[in-house]
PDB file of N, CA and C in Angstrom:
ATOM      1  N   UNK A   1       0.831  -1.191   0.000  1.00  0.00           N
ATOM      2  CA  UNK A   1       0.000   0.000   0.000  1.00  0.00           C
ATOM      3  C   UNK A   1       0.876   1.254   0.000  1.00  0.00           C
ATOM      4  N   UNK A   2       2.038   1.669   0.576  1.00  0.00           N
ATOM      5  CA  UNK A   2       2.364   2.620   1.070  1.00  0.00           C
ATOM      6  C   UNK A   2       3.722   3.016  -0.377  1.00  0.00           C
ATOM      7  N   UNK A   3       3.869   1.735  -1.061  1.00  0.00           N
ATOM      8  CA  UNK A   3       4.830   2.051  -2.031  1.00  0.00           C
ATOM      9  C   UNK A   3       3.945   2.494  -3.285  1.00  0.00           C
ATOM     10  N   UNK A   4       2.755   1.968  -2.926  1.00  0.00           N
ATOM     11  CA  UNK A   4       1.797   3.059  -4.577  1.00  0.00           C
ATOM     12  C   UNK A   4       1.564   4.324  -3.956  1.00  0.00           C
ATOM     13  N   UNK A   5       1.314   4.226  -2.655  1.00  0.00           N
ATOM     14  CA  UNK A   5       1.046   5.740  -2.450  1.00  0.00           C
ATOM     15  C   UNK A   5       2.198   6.709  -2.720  1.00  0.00           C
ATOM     16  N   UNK A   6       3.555   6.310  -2.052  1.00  0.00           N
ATOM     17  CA  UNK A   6       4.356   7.294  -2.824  1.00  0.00           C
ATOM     18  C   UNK A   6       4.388   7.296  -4.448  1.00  0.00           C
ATOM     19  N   UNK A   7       4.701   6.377  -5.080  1.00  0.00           N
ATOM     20  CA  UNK A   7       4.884   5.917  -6.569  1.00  0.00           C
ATOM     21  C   UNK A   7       3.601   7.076  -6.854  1.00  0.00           C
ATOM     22  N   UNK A   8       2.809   7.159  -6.480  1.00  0.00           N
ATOM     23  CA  UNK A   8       1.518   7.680  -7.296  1.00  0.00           C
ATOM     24  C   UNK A   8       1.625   9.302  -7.267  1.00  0.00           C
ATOM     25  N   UNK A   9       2.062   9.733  -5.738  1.00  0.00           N
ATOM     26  CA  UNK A   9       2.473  10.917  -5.651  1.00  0.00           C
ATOM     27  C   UNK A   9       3.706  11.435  -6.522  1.00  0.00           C
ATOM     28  N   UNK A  10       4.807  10.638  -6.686  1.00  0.00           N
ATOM     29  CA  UNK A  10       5.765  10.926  -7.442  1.00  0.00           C
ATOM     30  C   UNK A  10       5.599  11.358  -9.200  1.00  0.00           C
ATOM     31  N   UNK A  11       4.500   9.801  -9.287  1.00  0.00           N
ATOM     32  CA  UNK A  11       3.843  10.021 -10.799  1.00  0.00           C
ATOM     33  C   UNK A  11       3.127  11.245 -11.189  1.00  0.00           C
ATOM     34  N   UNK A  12       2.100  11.762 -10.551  1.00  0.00           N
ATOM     35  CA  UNK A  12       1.408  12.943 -10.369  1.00  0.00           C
ATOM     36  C   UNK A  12       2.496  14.297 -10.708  1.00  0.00           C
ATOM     37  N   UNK A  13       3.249  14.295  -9.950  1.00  0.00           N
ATOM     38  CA  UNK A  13       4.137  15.531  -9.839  1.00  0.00           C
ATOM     39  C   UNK A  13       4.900  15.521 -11.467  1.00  0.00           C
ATOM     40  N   UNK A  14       5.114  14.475 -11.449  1.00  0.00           N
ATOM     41  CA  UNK A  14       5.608  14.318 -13.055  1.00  0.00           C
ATOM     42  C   UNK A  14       4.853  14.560 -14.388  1.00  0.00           C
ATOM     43  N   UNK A  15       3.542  14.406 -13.702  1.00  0.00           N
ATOM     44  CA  UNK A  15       2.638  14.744 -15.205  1.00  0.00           C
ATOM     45  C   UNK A  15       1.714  13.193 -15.273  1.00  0.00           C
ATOM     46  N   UNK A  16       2.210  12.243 -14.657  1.00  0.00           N
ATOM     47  CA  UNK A  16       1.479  10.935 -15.366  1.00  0.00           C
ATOM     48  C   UNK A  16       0.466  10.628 -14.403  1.00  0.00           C
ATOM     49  N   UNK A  17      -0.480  11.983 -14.737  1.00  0.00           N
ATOM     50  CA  UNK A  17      -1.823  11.568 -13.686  1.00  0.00           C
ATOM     51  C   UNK A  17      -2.694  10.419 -13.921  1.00  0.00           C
ATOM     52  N   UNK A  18      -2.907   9.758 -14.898  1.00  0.00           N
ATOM     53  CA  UNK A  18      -3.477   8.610 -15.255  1.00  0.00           C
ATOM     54  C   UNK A  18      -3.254   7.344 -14.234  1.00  0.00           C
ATOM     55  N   UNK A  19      -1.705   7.265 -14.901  1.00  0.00           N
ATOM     56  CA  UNK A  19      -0.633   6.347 -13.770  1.00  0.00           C
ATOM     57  C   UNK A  19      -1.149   6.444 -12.246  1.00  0.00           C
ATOM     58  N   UNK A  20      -0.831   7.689 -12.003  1.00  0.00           N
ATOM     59  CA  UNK A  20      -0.719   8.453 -10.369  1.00  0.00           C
ATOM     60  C   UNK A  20      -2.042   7.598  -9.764  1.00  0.00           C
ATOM     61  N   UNK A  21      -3.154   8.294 -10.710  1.00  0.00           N
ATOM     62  CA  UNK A  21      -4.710   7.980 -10.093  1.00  0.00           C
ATOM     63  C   UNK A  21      -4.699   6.515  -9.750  1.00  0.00           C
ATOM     64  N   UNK A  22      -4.390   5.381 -10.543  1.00  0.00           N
ATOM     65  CA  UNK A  22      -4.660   4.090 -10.510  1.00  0.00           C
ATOM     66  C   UNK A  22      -3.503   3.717  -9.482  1.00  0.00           C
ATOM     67  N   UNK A  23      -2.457   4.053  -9.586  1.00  0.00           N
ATOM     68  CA  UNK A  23      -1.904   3.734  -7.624  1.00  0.00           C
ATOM     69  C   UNK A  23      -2.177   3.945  -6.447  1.00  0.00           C
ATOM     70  N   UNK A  24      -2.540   5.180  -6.829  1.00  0.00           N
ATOM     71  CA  UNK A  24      -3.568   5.872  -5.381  1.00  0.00           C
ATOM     72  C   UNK A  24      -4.779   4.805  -5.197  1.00  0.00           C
ATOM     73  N   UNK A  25      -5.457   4.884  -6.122  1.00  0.00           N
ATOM     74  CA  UNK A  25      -6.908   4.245  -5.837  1.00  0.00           C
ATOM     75  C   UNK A  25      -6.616   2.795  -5.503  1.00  0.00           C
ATOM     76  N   UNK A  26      -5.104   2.206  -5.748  1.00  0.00           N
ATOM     77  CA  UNK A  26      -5.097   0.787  -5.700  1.00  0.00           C
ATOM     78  C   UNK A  26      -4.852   0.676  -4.078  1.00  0.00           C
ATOM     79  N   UNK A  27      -4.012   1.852  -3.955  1.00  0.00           N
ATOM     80  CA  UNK A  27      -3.493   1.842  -2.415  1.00  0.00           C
ATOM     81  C   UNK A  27      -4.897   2.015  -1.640  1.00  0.00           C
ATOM     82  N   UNK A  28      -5.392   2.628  -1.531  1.00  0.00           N
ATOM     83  CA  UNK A  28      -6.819   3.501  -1.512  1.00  0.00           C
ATOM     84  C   UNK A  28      -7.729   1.887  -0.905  1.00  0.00           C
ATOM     85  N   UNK A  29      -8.148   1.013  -2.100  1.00  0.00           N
ATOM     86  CA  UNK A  29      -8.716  -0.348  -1.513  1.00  0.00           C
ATOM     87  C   UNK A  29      -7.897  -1.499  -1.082  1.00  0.00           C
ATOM     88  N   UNK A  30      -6.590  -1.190  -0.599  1.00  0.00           N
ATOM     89  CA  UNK A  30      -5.816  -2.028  -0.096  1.00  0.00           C
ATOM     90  C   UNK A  30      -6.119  -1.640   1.399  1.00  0.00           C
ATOM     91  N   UNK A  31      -5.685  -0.598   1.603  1.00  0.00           N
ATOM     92  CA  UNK A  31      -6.300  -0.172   2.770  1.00  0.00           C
ATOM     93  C   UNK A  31      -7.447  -0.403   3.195  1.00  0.00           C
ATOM     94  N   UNK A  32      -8.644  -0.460   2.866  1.00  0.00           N
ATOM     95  CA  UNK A  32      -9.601  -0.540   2.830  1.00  0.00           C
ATOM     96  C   UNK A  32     -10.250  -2.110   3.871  1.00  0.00           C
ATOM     97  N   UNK A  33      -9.260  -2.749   3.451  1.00  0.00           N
ATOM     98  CA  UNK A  33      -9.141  -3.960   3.651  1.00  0.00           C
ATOM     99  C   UNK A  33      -8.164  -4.434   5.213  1.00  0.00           C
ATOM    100  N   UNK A  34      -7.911  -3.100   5.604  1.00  0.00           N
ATOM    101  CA  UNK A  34      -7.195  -3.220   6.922  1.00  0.00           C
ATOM    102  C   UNK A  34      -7.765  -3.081   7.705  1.00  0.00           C
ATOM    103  N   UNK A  35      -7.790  -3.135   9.050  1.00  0.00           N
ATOM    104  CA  UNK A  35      -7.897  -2.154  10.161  1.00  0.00           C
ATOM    105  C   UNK A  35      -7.505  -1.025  10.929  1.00  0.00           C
ATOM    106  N   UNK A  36      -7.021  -0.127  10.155  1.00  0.00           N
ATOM    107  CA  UNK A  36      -6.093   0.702  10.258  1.00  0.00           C
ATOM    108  C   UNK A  36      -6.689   2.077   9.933  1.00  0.00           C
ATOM    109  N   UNK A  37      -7.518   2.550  10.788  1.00  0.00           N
ATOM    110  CA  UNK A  37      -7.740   4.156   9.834  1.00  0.00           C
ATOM    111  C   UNK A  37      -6.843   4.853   9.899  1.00  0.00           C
ATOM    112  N   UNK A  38      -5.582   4.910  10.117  1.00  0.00           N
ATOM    113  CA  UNK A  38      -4.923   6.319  10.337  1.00  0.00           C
ATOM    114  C   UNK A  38      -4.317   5.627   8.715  1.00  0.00           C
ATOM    115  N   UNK A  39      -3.615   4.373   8.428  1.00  0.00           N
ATOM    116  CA  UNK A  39      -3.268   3.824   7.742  1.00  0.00           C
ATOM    117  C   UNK A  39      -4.491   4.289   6.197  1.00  0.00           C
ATOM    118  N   UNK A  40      -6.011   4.492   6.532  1.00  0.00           N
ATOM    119  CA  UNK A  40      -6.735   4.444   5.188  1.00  0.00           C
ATOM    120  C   UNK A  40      -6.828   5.895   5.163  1.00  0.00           C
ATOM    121  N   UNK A  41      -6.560   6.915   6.385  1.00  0.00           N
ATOM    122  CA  UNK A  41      -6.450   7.969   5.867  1.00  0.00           C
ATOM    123  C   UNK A  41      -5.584   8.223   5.299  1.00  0.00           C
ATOM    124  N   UNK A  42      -4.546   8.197   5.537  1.00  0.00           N
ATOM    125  CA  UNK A  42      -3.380   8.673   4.838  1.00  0.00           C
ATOM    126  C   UNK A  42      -3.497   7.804   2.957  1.00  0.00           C
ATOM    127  N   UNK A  43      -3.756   7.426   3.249  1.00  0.00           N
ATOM    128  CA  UNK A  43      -4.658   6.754   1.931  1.00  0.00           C
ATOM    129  C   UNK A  43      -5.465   7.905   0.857  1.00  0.00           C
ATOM    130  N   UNK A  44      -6.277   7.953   1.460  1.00  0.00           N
ATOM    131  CA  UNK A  44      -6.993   9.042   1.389  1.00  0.00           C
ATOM    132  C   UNK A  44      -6.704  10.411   0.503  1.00  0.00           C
ATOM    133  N   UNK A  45      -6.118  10.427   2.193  1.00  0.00           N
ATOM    134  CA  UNK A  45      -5.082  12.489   1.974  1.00  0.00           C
ATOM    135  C   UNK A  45      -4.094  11.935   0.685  1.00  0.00           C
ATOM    136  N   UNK A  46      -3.352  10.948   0.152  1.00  0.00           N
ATOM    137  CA  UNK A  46      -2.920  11.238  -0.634  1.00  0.00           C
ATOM    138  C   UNK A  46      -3.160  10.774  -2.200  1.00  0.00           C
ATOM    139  N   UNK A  47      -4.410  10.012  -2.089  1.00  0.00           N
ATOM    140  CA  UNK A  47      -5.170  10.171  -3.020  1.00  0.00           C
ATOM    141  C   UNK A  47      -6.165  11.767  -3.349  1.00  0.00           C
ATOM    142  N   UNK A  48      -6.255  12.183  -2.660  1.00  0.00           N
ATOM    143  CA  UNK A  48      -6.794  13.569  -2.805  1.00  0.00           C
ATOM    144  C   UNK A  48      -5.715  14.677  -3.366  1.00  0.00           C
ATOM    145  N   UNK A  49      -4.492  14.555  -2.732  1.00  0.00           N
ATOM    146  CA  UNK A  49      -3.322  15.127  -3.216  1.00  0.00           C
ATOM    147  C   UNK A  49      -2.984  15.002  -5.172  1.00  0.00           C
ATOM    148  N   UNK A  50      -3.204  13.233  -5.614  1.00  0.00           N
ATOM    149  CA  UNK A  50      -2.950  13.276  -6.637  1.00  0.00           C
ATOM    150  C   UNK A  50      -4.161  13.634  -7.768  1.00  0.00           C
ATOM    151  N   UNK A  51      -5.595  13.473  -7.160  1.00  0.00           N
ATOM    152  CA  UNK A  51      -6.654  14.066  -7.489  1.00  0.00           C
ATOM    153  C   UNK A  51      -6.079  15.157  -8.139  1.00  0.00           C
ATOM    154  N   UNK A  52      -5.838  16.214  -7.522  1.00  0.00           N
ATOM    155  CA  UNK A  52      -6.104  17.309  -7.069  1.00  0.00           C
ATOM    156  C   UNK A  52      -4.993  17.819  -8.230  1.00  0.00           C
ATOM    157  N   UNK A  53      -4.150  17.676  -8.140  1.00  0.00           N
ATOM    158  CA  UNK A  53      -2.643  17.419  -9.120  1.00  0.00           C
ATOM    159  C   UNK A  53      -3.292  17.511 -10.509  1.00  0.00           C
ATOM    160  N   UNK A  54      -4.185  16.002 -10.687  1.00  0.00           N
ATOM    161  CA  UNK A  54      -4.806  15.959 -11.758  1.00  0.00           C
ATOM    162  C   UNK A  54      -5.674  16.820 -12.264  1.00  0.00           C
ATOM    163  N   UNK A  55      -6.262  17.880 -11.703  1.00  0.00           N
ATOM    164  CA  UNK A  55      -7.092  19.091 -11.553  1.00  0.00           C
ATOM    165  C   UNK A  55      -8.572  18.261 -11.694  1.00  0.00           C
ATOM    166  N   UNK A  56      -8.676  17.439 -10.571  1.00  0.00           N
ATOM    167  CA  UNK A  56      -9.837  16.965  -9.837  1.00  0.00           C
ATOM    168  C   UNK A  56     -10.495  17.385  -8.819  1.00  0.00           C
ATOM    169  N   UNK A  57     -10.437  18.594  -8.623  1.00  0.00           N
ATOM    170  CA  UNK A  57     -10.535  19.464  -7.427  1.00  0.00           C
ATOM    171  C   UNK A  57     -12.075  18.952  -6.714  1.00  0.00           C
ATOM    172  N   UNK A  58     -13.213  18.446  -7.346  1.00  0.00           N
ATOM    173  CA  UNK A  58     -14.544  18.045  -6.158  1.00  0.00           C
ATOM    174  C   UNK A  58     -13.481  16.572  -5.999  1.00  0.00           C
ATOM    175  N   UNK A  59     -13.346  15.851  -6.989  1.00  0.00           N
ATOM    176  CA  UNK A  59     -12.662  14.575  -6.177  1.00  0.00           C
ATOM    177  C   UNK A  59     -11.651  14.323  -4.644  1.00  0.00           C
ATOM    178  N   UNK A  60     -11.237  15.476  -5.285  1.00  0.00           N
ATOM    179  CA  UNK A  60     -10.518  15.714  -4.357  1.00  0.00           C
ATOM    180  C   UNK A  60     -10.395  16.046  -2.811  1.00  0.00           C
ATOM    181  N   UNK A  61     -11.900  16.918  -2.720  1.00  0.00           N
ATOM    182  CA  UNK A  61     -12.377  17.327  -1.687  1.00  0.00           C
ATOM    183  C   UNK A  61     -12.866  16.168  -1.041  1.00  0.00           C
ATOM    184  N   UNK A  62     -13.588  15.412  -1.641  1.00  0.00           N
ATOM    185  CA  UNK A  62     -14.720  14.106  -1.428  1.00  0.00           C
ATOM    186  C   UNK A  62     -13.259  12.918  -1.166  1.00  0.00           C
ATOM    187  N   UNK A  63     -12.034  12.613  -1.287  1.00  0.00           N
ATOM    188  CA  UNK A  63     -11.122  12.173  -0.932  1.00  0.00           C
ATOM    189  C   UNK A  63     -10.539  12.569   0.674  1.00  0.00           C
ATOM    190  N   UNK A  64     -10.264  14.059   0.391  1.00  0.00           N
ATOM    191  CA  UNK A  64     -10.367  14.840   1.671  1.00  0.00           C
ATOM    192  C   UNK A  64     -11.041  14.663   2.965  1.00  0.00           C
ATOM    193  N   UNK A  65     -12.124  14.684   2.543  1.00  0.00           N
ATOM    194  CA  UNK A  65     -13.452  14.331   3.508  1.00  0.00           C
ATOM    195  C   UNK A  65     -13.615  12.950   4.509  1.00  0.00           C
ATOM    196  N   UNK A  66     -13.096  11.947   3.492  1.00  0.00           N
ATOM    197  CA  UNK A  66     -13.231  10.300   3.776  1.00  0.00           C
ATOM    198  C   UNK A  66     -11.772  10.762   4.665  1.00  0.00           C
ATOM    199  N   UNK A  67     -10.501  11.093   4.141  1.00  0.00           N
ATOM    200  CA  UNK A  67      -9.377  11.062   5.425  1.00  0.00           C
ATOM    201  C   UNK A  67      -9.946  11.888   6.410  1.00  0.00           C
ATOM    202  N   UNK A  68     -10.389  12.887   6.845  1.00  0.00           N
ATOM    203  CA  UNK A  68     -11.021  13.379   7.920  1.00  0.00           C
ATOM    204  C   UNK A  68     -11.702  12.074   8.905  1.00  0.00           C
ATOM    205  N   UNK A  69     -12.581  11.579   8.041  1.00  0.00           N
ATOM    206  CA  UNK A  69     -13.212  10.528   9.050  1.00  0.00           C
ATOM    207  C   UNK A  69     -12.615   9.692   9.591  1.00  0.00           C
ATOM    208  N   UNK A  70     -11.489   8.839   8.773  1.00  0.00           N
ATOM    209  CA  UNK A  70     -11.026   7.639   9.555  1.00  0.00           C
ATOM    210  C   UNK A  70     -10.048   8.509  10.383  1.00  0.00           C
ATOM    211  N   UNK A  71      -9.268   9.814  10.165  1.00  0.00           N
ATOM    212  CA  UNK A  71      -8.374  10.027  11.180  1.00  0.00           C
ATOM    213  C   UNK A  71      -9.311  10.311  12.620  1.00  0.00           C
ATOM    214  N   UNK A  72     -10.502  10.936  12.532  1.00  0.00           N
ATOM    215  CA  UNK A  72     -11.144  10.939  13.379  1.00  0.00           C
ATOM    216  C   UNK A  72     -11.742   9.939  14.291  1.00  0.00           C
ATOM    217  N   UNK A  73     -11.870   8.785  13.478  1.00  0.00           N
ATOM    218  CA  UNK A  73     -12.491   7.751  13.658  1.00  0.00           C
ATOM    219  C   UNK A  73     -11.349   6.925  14.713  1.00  0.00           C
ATOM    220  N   UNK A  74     -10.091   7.231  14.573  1.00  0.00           N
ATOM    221  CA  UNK A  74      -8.706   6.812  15.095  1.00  0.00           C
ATOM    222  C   UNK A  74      -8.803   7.396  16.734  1.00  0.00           C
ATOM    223  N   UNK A  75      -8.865   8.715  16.177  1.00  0.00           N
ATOM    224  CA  UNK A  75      -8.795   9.592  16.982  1.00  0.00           C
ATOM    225  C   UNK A  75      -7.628  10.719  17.141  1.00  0.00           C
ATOM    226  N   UNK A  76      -7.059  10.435  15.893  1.00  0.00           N
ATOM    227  CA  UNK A  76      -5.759  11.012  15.448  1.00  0.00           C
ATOM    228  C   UNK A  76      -6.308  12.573  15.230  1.00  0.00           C
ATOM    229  N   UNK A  77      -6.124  13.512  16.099  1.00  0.00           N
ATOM    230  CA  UNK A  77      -6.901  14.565  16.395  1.00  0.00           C
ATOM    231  C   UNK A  77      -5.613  15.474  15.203  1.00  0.00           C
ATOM    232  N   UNK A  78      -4.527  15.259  15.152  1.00  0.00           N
ATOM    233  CA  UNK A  78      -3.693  16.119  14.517  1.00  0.00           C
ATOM    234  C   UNK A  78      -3.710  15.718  12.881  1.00  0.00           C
ATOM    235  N   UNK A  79      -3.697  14.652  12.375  1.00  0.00           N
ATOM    236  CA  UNK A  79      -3.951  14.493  10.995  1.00  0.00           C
ATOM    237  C   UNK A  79      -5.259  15.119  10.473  1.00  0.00           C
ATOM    238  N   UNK A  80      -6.643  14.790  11.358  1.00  0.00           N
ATOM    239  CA  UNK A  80      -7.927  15.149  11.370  1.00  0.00           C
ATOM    240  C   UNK A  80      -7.318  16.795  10.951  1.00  0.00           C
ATOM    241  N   UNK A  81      -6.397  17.318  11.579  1.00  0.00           N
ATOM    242  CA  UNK A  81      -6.795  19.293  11.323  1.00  0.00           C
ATOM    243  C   UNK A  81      -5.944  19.380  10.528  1.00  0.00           C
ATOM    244  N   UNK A  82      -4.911  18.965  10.411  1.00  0.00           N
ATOM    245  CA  UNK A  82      -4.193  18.514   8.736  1.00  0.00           C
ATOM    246  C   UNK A  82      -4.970  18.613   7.613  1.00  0.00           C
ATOM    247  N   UNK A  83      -5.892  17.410   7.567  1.00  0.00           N
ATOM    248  CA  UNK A  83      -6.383  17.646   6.062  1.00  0.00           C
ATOM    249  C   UNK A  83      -8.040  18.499   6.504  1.00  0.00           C
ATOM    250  N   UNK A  84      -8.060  18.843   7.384  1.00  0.00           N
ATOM    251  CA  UNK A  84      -9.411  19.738   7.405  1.00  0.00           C
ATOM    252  C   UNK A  84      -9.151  21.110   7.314  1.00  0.00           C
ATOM    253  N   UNK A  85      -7.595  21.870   7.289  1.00  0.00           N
ATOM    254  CA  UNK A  85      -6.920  22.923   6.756  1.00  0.00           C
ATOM    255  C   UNK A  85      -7.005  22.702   5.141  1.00  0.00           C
ATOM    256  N   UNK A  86      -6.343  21.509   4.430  1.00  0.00           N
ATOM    257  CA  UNK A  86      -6.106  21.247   3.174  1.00  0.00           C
ATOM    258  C   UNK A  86      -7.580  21.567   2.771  1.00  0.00           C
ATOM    259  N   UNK A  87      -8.601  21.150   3.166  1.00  0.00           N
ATOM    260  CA  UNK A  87      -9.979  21.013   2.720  1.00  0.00           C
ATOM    261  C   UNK A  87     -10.496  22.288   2.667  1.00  0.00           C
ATOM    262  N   UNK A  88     -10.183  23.510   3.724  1.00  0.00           N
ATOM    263  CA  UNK A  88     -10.318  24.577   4.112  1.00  0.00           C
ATOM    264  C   UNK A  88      -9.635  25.185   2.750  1.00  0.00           C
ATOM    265  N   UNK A  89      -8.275  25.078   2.632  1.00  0.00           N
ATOM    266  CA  UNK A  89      -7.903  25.914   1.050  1.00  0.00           C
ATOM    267  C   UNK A  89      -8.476  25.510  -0.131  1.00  0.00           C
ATOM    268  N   UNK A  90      -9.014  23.987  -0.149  1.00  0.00           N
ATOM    269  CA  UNK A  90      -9.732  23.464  -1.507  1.00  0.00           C
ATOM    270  C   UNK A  90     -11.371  24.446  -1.639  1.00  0.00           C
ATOM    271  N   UNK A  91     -11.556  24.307  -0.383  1.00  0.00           N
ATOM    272  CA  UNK A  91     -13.304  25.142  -0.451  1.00  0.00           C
ATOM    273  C   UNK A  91     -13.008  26.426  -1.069  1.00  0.00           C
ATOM    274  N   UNK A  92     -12.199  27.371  -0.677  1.00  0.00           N
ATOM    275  CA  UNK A  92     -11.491  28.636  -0.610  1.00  0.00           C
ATOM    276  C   UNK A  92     -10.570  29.211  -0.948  1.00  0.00           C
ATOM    277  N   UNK A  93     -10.706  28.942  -2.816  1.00  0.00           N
ATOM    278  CA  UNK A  93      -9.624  29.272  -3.424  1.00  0.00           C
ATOM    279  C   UNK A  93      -9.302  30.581  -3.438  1.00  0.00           C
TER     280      UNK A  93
END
């Protein structure tokens, strides 16, 4: 999980949002499959990151949103205001 998530972020930054998207999203239901929310947020936040890259900006938000919950859901109170800042500049360009 955690080697598509970088790979995907890396791809993104490069231009190969196609690529990017389908690592993210692979990482994305790998996680999914854990027990781990801090693990599916970060999932998440950086599927929203390469969204977003891709100029997916509602995807992105709606990516955003889902890491909010499981970090919350954790209880990971500091990732939770992490991407609820990120979400805060996506609403408020």
């Amino acid at each position: 999980m955690l080697w598509r998530q970088v790979r995907a972020k890396v791809r993104a930054h490069r231009g190969a949002h196609t690529e990017a998207e389908r690592l993210a999203r692979e990482a994305v239901a790998m996680g999914e499959d854990t027990e781990s929310p801090n693990g599916q947020g970060d999932a998440h936040a950086d599927l929203a990151e390469v969204l977003l890259l891709g100029g997916q900006r509602d995807e992105a938000v709606a990516a955003l949103e889902t890491a909010v919950e499981r970090y919350e859901r954790k209880g990971n109170l500091v990732s939770a205001q992490r991407a609820r800042a990120r979400l805060a500049d996506l609403r408020d360009p």
